[in-house]
Each structure stands twice: as C-alpha cells, then as structure tokens.
N, C-alpha and C. Protein backbone atom coordinates (compact mmCIF):
# COMPACT_ATOMS: atom_id res chain seq x y z
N UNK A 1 0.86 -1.18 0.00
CA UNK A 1 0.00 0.00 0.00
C UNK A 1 0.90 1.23 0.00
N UNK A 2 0.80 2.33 -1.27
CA UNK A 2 1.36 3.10 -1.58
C UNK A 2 0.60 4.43 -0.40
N UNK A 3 1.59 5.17 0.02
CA UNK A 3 0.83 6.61 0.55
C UNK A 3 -0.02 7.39 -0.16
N UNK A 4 -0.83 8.01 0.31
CA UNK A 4 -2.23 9.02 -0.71
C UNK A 4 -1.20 9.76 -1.81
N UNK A 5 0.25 10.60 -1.19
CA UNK A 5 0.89 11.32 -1.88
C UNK A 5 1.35 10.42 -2.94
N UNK A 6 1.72 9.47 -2.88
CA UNK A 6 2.80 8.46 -3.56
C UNK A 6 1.79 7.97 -4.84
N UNK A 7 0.26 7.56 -4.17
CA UNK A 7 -0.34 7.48 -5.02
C UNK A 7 -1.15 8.44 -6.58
N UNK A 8 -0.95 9.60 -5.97
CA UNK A 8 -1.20 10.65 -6.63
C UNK A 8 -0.43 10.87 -7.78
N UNK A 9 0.58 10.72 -7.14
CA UNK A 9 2.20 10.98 -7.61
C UNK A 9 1.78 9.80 -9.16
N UNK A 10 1.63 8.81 -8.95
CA UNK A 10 1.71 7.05 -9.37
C UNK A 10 0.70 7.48 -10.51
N UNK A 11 -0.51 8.01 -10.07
CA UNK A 11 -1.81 8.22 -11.21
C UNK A 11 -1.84 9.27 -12.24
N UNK A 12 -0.73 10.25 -11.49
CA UNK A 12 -0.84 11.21 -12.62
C UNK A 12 0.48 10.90 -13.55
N UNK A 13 1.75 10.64 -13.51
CA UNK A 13 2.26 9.89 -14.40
C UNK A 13 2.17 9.27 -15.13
N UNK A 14 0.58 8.29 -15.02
CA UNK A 14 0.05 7.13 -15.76
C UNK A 14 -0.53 7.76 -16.19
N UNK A 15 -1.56 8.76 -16.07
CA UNK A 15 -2.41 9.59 -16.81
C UNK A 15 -1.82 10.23 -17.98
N UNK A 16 -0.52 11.14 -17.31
CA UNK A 16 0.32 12.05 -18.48
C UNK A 16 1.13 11.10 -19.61
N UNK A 17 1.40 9.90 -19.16
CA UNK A 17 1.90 8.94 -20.18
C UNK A 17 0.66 8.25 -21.19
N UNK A 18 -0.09 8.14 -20.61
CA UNK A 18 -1.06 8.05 -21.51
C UNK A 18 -2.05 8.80 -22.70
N UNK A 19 -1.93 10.37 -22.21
CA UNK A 19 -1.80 11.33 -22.69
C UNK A 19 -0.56 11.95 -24.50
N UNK A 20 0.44 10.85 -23.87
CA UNK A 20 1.48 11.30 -24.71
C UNK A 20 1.29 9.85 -25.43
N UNK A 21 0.75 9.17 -25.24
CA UNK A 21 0.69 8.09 -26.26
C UNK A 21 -0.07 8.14 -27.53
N UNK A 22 -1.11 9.10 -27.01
CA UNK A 22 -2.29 9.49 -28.37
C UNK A 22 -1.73 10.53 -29.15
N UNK A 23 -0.64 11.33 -28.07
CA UNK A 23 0.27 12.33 -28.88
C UNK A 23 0.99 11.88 -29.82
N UNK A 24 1.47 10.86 -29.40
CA UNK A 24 2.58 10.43 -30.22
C UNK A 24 1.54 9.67 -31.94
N UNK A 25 0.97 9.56 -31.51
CA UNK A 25 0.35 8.73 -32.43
C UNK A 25 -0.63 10.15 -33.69
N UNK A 26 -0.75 11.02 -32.77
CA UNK A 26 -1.47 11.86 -33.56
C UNK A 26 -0.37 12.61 -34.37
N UNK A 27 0.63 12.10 -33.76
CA UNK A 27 1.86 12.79 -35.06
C UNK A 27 1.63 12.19 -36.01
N UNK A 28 1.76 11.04 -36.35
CA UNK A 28 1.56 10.29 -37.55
C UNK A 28 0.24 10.76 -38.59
N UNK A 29 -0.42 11.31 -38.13
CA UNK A 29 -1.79 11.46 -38.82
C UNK A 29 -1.23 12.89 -38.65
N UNK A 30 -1.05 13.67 -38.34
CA UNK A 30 -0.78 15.19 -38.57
C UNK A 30 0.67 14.93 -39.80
N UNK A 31 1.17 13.99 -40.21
CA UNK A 31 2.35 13.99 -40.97
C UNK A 31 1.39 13.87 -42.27
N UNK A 32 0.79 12.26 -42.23
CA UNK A 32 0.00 11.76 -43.19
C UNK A 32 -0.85 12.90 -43.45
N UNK A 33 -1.98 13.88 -43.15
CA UNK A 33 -2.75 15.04 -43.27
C UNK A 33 -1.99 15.57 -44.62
N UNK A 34 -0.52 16.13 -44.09
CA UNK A 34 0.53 16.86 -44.55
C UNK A 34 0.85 16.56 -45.57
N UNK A 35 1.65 15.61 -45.65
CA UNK A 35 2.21 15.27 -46.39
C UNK A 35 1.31 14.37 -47.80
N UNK A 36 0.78 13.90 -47.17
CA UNK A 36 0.07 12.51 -48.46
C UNK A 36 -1.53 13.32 -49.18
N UNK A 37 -2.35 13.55 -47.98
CA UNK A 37 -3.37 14.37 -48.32
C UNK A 37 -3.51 16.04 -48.66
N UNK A 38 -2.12 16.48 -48.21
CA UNK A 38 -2.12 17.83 -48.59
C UNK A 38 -3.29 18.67 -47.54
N UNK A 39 -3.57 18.39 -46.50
CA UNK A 39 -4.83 18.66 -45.65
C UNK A 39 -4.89 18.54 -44.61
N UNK A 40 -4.34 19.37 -43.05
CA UNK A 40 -4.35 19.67 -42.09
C UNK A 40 -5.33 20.31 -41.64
N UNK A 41 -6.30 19.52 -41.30
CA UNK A 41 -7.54 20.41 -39.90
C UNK A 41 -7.03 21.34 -39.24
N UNK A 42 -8.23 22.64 -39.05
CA UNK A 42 -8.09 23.76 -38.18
C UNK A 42 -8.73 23.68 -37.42
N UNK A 43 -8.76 24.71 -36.02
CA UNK A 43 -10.06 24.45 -35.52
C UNK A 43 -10.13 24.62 -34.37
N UNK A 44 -11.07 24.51 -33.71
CA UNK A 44 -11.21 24.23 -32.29
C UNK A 44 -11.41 22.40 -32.16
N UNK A 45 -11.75 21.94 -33.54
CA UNK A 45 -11.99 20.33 -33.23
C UNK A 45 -10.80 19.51 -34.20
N UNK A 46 -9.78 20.52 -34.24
CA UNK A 46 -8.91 19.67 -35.28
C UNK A 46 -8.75 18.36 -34.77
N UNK A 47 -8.40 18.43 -33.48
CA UNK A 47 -8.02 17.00 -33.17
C UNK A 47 -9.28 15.83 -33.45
N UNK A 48 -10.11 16.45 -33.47
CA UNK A 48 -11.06 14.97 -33.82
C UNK A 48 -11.63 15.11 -35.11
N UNK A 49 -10.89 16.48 -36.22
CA UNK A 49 -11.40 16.09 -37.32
C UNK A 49 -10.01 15.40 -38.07
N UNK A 50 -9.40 15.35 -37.91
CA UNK A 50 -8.25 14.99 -38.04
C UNK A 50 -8.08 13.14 -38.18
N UNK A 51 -8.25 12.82 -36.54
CA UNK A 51 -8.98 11.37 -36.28
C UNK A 51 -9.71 10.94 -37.18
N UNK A 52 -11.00 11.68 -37.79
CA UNK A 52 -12.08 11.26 -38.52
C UNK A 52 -11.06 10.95 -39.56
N UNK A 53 -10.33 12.22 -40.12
CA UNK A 53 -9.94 12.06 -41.85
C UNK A 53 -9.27 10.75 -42.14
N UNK A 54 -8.49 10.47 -40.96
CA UNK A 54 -7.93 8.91 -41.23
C UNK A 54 -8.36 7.62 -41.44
N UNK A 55 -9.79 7.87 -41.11
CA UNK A 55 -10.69 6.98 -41.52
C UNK A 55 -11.23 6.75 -42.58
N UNK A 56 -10.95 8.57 -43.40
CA UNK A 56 -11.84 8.06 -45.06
C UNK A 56 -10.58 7.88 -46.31
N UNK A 57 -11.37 7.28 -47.32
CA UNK A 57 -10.62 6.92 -48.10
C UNK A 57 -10.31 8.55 -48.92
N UNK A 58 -8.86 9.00 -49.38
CA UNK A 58 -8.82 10.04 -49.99
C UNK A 58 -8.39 9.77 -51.01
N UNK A 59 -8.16 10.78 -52.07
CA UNK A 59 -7.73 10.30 -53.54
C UNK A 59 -6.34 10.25 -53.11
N UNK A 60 -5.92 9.24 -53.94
CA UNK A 60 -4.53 8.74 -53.87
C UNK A 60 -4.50 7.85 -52.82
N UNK A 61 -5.10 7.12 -51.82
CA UNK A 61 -4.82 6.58 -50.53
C UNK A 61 -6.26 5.84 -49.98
N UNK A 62 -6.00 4.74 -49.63
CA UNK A 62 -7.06 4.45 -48.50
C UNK A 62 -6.93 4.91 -47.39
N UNK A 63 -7.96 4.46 -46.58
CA UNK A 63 -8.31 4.82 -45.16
C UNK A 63 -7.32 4.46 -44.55
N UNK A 64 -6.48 5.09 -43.84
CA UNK A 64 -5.54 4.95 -42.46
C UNK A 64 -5.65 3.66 -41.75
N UNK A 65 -6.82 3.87 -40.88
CA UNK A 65 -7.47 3.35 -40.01
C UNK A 65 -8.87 2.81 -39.95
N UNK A 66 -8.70 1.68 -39.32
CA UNK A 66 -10.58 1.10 -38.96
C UNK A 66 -11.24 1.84 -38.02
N UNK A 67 -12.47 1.63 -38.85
CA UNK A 67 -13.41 2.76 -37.93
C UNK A 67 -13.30 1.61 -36.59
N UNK A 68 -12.95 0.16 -36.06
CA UNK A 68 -12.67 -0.18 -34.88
C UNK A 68 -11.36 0.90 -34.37
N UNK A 69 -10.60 0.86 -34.87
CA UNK A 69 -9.34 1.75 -33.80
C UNK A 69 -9.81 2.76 -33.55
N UNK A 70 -10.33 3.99 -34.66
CA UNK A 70 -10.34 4.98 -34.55
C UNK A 70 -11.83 5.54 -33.74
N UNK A 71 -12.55 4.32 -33.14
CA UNK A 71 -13.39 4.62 -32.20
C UNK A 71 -12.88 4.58 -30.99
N UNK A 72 -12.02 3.81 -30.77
CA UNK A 72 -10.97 3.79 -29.89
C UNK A 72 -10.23 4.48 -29.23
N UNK A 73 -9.41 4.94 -30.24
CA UNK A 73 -8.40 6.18 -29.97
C UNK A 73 -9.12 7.31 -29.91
N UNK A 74 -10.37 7.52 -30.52
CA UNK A 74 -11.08 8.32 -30.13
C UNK A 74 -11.68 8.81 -28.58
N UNK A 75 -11.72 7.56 -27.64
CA UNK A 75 -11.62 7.32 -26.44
C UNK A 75 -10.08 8.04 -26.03
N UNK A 76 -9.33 7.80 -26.21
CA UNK A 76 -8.26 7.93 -25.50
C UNK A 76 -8.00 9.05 -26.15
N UNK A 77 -8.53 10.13 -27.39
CA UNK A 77 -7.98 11.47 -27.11
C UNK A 77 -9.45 11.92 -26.43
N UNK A 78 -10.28 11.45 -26.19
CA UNK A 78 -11.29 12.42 -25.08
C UNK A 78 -10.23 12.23 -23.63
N UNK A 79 -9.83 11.11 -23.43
CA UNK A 79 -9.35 10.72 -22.24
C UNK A 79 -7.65 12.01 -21.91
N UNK A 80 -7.40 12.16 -23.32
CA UNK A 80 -6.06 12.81 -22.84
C UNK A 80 -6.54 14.68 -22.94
N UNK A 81 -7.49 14.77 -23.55
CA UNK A 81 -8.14 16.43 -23.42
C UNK A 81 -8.44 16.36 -22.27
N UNK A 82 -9.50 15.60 -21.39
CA UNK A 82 -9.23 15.61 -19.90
C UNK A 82 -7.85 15.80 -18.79
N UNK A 83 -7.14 14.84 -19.40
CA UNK A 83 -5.65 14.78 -18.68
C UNK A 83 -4.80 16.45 -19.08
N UNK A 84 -5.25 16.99 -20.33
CA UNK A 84 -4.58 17.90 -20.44
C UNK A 84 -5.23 19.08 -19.79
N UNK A 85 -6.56 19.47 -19.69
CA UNK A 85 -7.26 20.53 -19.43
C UNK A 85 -7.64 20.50 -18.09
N UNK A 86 -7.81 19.73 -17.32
CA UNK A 86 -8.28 19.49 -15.82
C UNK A 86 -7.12 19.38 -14.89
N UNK A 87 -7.80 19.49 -13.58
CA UNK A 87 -6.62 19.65 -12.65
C UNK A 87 -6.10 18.13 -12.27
N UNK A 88 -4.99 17.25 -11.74
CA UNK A 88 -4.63 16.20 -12.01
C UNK A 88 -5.53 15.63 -10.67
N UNK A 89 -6.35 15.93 -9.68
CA UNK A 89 -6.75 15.24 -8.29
C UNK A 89 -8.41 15.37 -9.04
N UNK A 90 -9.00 15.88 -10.19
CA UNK A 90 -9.94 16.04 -10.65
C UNK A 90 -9.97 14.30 -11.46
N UNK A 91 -8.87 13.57 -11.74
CA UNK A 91 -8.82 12.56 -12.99
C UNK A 91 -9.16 11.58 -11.98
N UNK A 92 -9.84 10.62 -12.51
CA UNK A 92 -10.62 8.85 -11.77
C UNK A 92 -9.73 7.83 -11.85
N UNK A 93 -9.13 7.33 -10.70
CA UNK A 93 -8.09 6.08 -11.09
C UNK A 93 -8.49 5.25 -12.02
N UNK A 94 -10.30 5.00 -12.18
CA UNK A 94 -10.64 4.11 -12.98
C UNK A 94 -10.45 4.59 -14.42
N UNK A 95 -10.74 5.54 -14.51
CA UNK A 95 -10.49 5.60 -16.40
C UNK A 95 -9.07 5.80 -16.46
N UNK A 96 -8.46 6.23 -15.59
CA UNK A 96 -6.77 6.19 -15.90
C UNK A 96 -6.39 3.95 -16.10
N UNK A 97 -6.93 3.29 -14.98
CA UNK A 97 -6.56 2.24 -15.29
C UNK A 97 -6.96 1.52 -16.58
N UNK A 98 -8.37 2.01 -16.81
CA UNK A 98 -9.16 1.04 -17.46
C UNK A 98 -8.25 1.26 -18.95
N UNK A 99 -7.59 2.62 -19.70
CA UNK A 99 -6.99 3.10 -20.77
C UNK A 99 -5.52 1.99 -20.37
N UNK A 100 -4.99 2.18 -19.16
CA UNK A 100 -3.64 1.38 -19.20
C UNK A 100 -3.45 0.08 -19.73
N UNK A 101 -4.60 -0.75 -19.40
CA UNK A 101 -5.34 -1.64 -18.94
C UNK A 101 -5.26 -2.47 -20.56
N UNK A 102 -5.69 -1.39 -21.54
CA UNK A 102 -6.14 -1.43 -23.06
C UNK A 102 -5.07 -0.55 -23.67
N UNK A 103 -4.06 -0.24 -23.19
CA UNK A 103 -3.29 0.63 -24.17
C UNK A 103 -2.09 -0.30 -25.51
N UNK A 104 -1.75 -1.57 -24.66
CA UNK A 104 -1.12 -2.11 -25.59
C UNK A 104 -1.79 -3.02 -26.93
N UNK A 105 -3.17 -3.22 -26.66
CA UNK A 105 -3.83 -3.63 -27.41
C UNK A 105 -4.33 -2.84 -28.60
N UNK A 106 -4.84 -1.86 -27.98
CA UNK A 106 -4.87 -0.74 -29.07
C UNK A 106 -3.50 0.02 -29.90
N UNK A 107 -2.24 0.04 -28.94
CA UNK A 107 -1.17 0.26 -30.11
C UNK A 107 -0.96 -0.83 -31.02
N UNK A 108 -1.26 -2.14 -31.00
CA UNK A 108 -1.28 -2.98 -31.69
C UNK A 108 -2.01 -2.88 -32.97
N UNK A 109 -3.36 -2.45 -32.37
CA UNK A 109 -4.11 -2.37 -33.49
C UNK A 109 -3.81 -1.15 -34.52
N UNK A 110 -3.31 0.00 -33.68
CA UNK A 110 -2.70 0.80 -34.82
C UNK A 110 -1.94 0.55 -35.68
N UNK A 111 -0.69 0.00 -34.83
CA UNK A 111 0.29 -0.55 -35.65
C UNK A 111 0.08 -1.28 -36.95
N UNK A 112 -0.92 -2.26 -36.71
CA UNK A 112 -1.45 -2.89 -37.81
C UNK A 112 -2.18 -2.31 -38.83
N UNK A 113 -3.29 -1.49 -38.18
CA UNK A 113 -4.11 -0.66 -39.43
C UNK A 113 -2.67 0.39 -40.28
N UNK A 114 -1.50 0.67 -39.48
CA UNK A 114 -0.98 1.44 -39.95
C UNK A 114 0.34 0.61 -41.36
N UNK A 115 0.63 -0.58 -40.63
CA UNK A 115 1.57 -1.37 -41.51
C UNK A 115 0.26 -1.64 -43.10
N UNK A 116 -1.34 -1.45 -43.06
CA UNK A 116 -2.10 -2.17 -43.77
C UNK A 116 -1.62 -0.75 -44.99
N UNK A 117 -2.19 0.44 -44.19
CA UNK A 117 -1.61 1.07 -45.42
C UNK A 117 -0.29 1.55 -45.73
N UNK A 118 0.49 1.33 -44.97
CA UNK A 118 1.70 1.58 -45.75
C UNK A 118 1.92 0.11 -47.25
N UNK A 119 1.24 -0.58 -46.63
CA UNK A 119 1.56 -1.93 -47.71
C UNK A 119 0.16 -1.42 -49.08
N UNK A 120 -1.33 -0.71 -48.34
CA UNK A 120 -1.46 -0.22 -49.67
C UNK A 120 -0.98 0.51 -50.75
N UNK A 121 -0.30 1.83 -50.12
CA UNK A 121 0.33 2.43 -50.43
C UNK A 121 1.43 1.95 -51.61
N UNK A 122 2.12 1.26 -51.21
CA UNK A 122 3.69 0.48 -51.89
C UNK A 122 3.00 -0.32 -53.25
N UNK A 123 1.71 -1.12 -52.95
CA UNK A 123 1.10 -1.46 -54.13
C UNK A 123 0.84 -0.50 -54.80
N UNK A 124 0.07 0.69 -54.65
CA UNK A 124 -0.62 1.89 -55.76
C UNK A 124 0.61 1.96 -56.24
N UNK A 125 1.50 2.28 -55.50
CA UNK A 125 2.70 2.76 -56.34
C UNK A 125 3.06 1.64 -57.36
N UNK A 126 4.01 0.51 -56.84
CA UNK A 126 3.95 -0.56 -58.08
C UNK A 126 3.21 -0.67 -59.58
N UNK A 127 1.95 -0.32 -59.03
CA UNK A 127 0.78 -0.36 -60.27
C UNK A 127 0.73 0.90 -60.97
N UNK A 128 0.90 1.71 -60.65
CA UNK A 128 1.56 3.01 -60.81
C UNK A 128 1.95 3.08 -62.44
C-alpha cells in the first residue's frame, strides 16, 4: 500500500503517459494530413477532425485506419483532453486504469491498421 501522496504521484504519471501516447500517435496522422493528403484540420476540433480524416478513403490513398481503432483512440484522445485541461486530483483512477489496462492492445491495433496502409500504399505505387 502506496501513501495518498505516492499514489497521486503514481496516477498522474500514468495519466500524463497516456496522454502522450495518443500524442505520439497523432503525429503520424498530422504527418500523413501533410504530407500525403495535402490537408491539415483547423479548428477548435482539429483534433477529432483529423482522427475522422484517417478513416476516409482520400484520392490517392485508402483509409488509415478502422473505424474499430479509430473509435478507440477516439476514447483515448477524449481521455487525454481531460488529462490535459483538468486539474490532475480532478482525474478517476478508474479511467486512468481502465486506458492502461487497453493501451497495448490498441497500439497494436494501430500498428497494424498502420503497416495495412503503408503496404497499400507500396502497391498503388507498383501499379503506378
């Protein structure tokens, strides 16, 4: 049994790391936007129009992502706008665990939706 401080200490680390995981990941789709689609969201909702765009098919490219992940990760950037905008004794151990809990499963699944189109990708080109 960790102290109240120790624990605090323990939840918000897990929170802010979890936070930076959707970060990290929303780089990739702020590159792809950029670079492939020519099309970076503005906004007050960029971040979740952004999410969306990876889901549709654009000219030149399929969809990023399954609308399974990206309902997902959609969870976990509501979960990290909380972690970012609120005070850290305001956040619920439970949704901090329940995201930990599911975080490697879901980078998995990115990973995968993400290896799917890089391998579409490499075909258009071939056929090209």
């Amino acid at each position: 049994v960790t102290a109240v401080e120790d624990r605090e200490f323990i939840e918000i680390a897990m929170a802010t790391t979890l936070a930076e995981v959707y970060e990290g990941i929303e780089n990739i789709f702020e590159r792809i936007a950029r670079e492939v689609d020519m099309d970076l969201p503005s906004g007050a909702e960029w971040h979740k129009k952004l999410l969306a765009q990876m889901t549709e098919r654009r000219a030149g490219r399929p969809p990023v992502l399954s609308q399974e992940t990206a309902v997902l990760l959609g969870e976990l950037l509501d979960f990290r706008h909380k972690v970012r905008n609120i005070y850290a004794e305001e956040l619920i151990y439970e949704l901090i665990e329940a995201h930990a809990k599911t975080i490697h499963a879901l980078f998995a699944r990115v990973c995968a939706d993400l290896d799917a189109f890089a391998a579409a990708l490499a075909q258009q080109d071939e056929n090209a």
